[in-house]
N, C-alpha and C. Protein backbone atom coordinates (compact mmCIF):
# COMPACT_ATOMS: atom_id res chain seq x y z
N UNK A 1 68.00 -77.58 79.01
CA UNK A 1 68.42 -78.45 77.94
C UNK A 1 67.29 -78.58 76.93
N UNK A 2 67.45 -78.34 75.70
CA UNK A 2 66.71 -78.56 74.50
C UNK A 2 66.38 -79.93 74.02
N UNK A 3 65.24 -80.47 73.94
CA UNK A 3 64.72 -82.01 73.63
C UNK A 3 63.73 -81.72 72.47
N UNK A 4 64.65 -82.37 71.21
CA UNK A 4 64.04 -82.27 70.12
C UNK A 4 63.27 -83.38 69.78
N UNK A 5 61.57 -84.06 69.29
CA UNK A 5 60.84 -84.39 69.31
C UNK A 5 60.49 -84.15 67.99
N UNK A 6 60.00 -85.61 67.57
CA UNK A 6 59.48 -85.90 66.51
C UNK A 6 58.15 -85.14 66.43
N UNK A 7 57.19 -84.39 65.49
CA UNK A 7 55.97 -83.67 65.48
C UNK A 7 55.49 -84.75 65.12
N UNK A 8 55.52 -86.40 65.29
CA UNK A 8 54.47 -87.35 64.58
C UNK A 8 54.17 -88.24 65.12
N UNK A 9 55.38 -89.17 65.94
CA UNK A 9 55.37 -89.93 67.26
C UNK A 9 56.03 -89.56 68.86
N UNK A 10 56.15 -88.06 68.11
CA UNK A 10 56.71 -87.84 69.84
C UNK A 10 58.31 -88.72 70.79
N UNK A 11 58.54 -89.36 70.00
CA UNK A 11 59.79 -89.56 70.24
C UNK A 11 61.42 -88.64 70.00
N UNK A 12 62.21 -88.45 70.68
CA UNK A 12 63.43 -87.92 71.00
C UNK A 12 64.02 -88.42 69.65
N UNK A 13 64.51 -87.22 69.18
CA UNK A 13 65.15 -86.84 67.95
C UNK A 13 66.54 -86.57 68.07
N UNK A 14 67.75 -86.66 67.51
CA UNK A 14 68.66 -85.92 67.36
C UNK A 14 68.40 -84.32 66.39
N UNK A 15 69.48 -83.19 66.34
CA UNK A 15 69.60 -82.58 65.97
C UNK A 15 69.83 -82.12 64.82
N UNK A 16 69.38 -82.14 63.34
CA UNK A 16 69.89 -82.35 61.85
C UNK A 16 69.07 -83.65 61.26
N UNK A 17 68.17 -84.61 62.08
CA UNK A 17 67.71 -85.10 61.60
C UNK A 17 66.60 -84.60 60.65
N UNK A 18 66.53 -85.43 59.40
CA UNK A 18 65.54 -85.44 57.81
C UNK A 18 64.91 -86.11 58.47
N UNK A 19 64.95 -87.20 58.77
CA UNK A 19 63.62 -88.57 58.93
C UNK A 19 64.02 -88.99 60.40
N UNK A 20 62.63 -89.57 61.09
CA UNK A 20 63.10 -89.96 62.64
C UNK A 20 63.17 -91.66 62.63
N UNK A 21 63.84 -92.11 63.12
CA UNK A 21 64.50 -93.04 63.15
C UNK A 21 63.47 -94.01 63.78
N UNK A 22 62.21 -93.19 64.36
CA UNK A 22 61.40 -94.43 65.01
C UNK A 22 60.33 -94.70 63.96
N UNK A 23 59.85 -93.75 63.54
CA UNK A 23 58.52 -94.19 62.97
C UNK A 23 58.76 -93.62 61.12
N UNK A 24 59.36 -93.37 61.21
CA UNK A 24 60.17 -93.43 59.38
C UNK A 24 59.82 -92.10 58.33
N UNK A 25 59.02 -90.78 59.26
CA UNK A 25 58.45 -90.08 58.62
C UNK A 25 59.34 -89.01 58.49
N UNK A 26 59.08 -87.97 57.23
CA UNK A 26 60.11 -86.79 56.75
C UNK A 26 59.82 -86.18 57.88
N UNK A 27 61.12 -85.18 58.38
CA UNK A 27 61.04 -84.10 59.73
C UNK A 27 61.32 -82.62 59.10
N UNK A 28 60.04 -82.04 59.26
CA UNK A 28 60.47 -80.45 58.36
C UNK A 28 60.72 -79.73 59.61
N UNK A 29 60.09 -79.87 60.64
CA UNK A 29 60.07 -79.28 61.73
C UNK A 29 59.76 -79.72 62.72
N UNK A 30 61.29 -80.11 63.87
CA UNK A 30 60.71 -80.75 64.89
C UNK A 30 60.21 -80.09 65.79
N UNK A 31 59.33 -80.70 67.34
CA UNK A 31 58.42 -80.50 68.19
C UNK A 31 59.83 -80.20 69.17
N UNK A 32 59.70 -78.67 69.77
CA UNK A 32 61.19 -78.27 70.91
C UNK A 32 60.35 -78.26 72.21
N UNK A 33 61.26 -79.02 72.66
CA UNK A 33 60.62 -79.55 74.48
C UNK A 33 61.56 -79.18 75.46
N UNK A 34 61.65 -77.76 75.65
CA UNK A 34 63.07 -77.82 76.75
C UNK A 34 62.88 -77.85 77.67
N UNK A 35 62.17 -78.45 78.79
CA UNK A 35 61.43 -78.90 80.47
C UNK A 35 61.78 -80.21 79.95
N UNK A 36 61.32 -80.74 79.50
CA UNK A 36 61.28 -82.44 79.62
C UNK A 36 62.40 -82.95 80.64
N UNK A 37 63.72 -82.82 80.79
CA UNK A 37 64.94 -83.39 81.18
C UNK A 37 64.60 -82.30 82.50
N UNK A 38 64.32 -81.29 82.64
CA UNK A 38 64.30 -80.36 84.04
C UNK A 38 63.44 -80.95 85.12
N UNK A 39 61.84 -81.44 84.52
CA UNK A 39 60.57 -82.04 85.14
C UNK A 39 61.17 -83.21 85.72
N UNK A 40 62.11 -83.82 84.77
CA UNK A 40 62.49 -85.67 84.90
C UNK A 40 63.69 -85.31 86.55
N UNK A 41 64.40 -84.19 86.39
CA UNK A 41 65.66 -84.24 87.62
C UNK A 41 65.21 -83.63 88.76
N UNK A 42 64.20 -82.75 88.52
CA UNK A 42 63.45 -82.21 89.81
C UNK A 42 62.21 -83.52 90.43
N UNK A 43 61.66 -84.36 89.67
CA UNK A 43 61.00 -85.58 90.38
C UNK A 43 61.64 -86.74 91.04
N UNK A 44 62.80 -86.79 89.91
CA UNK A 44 63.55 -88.06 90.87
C UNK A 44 64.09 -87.06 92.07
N UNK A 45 64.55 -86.18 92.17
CA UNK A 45 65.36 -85.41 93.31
C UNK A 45 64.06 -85.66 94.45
N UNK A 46 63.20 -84.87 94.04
CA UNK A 46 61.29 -85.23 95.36
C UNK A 46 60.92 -86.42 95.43
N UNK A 47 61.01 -87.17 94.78
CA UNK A 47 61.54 -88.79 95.05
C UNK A 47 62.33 -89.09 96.22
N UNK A 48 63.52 -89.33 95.89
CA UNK A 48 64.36 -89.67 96.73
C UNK A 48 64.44 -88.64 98.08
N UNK A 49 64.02 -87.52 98.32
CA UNK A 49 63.53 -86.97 99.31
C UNK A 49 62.67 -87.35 99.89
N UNK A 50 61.54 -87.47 99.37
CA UNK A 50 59.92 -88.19 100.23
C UNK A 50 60.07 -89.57 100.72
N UNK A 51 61.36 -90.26 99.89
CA UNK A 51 61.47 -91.72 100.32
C UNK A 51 62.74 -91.37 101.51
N UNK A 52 63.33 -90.90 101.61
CA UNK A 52 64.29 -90.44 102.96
C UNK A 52 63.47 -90.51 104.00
N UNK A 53 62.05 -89.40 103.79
CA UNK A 53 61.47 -88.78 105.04
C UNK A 53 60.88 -89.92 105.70
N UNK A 54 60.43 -90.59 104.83
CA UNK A 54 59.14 -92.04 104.69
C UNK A 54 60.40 -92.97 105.66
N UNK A 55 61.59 -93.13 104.86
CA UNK A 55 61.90 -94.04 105.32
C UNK A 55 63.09 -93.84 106.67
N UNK A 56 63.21 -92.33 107.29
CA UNK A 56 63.83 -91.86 108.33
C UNK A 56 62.39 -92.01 109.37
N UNK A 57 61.23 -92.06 109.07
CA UNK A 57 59.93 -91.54 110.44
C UNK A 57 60.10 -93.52 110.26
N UNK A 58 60.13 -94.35 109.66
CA UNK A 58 59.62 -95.71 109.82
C UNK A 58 60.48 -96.04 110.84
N UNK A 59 62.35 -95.76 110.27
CA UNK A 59 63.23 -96.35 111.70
C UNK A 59 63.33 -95.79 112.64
N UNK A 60 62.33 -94.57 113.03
CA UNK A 60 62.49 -93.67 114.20
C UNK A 60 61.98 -94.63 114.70
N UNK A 61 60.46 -95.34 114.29
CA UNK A 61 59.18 -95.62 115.04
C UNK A 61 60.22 -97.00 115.58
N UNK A 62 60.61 -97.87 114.57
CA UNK A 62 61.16 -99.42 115.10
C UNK A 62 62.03 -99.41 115.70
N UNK A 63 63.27 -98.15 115.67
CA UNK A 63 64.26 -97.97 116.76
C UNK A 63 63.88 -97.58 118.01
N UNK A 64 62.36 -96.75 117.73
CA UNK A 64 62.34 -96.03 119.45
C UNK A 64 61.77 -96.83 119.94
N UNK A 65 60.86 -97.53 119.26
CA UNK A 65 59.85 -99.17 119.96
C UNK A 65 60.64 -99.99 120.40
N UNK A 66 61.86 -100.25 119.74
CA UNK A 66 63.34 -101.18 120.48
C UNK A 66 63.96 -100.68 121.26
N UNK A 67 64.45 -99.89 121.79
CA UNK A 67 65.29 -98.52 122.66
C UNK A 67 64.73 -98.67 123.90
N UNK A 68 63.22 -98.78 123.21
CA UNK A 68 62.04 -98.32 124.36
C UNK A 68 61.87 -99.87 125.14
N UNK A 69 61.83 -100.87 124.27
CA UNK A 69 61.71 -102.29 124.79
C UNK A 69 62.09 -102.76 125.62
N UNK A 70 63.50 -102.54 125.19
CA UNK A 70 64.80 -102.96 125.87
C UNK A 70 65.32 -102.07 127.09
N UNK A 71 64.89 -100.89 127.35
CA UNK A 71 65.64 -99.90 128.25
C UNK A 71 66.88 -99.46 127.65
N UNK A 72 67.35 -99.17 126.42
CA UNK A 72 68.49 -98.89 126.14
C UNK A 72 68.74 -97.39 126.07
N UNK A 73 67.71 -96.30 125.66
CA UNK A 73 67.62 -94.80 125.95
C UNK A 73 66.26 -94.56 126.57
N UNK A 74 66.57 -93.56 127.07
CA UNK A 74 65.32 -93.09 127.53
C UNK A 74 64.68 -92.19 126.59
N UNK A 75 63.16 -91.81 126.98
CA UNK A 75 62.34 -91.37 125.88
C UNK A 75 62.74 -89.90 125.45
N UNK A 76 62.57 -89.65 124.18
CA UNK A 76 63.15 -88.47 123.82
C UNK A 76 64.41 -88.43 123.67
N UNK A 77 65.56 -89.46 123.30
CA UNK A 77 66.91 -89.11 123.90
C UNK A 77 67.22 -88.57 122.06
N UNK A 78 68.42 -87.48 122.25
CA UNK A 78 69.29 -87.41 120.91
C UNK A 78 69.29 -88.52 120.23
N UNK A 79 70.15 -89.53 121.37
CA UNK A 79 71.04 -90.39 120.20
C UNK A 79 69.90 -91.27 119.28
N UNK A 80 68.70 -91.14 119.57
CA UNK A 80 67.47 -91.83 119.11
C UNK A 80 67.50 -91.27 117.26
N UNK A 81 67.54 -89.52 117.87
CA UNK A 81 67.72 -89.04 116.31
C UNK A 81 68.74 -89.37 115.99
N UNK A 82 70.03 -89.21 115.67
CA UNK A 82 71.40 -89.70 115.45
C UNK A 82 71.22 -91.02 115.01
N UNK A 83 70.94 -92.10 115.91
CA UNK A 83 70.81 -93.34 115.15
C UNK A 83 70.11 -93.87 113.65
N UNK A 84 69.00 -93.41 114.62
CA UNK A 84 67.66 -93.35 113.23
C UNK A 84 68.62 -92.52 111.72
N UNK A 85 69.13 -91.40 112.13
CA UNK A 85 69.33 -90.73 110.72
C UNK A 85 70.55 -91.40 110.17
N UNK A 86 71.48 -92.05 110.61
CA UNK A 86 72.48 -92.93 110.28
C UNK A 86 72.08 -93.93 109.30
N UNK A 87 70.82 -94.54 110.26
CA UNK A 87 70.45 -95.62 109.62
C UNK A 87 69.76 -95.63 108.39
N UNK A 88 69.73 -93.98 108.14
CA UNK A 88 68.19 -94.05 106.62
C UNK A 88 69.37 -93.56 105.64
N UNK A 89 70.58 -92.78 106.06
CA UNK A 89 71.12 -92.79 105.46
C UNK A 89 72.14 -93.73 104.69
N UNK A 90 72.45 -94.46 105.53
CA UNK A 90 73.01 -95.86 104.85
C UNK A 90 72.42 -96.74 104.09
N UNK A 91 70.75 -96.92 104.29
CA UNK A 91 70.00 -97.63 103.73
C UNK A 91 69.64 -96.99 102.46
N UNK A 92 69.66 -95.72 102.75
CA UNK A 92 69.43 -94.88 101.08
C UNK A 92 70.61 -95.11 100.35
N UNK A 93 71.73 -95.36 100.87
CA UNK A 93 73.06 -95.08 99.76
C UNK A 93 72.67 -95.99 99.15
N UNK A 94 72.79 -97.66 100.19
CA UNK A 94 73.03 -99.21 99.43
C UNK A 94 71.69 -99.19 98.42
N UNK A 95 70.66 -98.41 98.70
CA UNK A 95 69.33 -98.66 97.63
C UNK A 95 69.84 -97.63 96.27
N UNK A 96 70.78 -96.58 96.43
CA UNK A 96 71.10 -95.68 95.13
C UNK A 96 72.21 -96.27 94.60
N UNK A 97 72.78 -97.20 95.45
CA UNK A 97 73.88 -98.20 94.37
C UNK A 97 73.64 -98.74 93.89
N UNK A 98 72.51 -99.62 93.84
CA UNK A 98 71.39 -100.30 93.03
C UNK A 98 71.36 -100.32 92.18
């Protein structure tokens, strides 16, 4: 995607613009930025990945420390993973409805 840029304040331009709407100066030739919007969807995407991983190893640790407390699985069990990944996944949705 093409992100047209003011050459004076660097602010996001429309296309056909004479003058930029932020800082009031003539546009002979704007500044073409086509990464800008690519950089922005590939970080939030490694974002919300690194916060999955972060936040799938935290409820491993507090589910298997409870599991483990209580006698409810034994060590190493599946359903330990299964639970845990249920749980990061639900907690990620209600935080991306946000």
């Amino acid at each position: 995607m093409v992100v047209l840029r003011c050459p004076y304040c660097g602010e996001k331009i429309r296309q056909g613009e004479t003058y930029c709407p932020h800082c009031g100066k003539k546009i002979d030739k704007p500044h073409i930025d086509d990464v800008d919007s690519a950089f922005q969807d590939i970080g939030s995407i490694m974002a919300t990945i690194i916060g999955f991983i972060i936040l799938w190893f935290i409820l491993g640790l507090i589910v298997g420390f409870i599991t483990h407390s209580l006698n409810l699985l034994p060590p190493y069990s599946p359903w330990l993973l299964i639970i845990t990944t249920i749980l990061a996944i639900i907690i990620m949705g209600i935080y991306k409805l946000k």
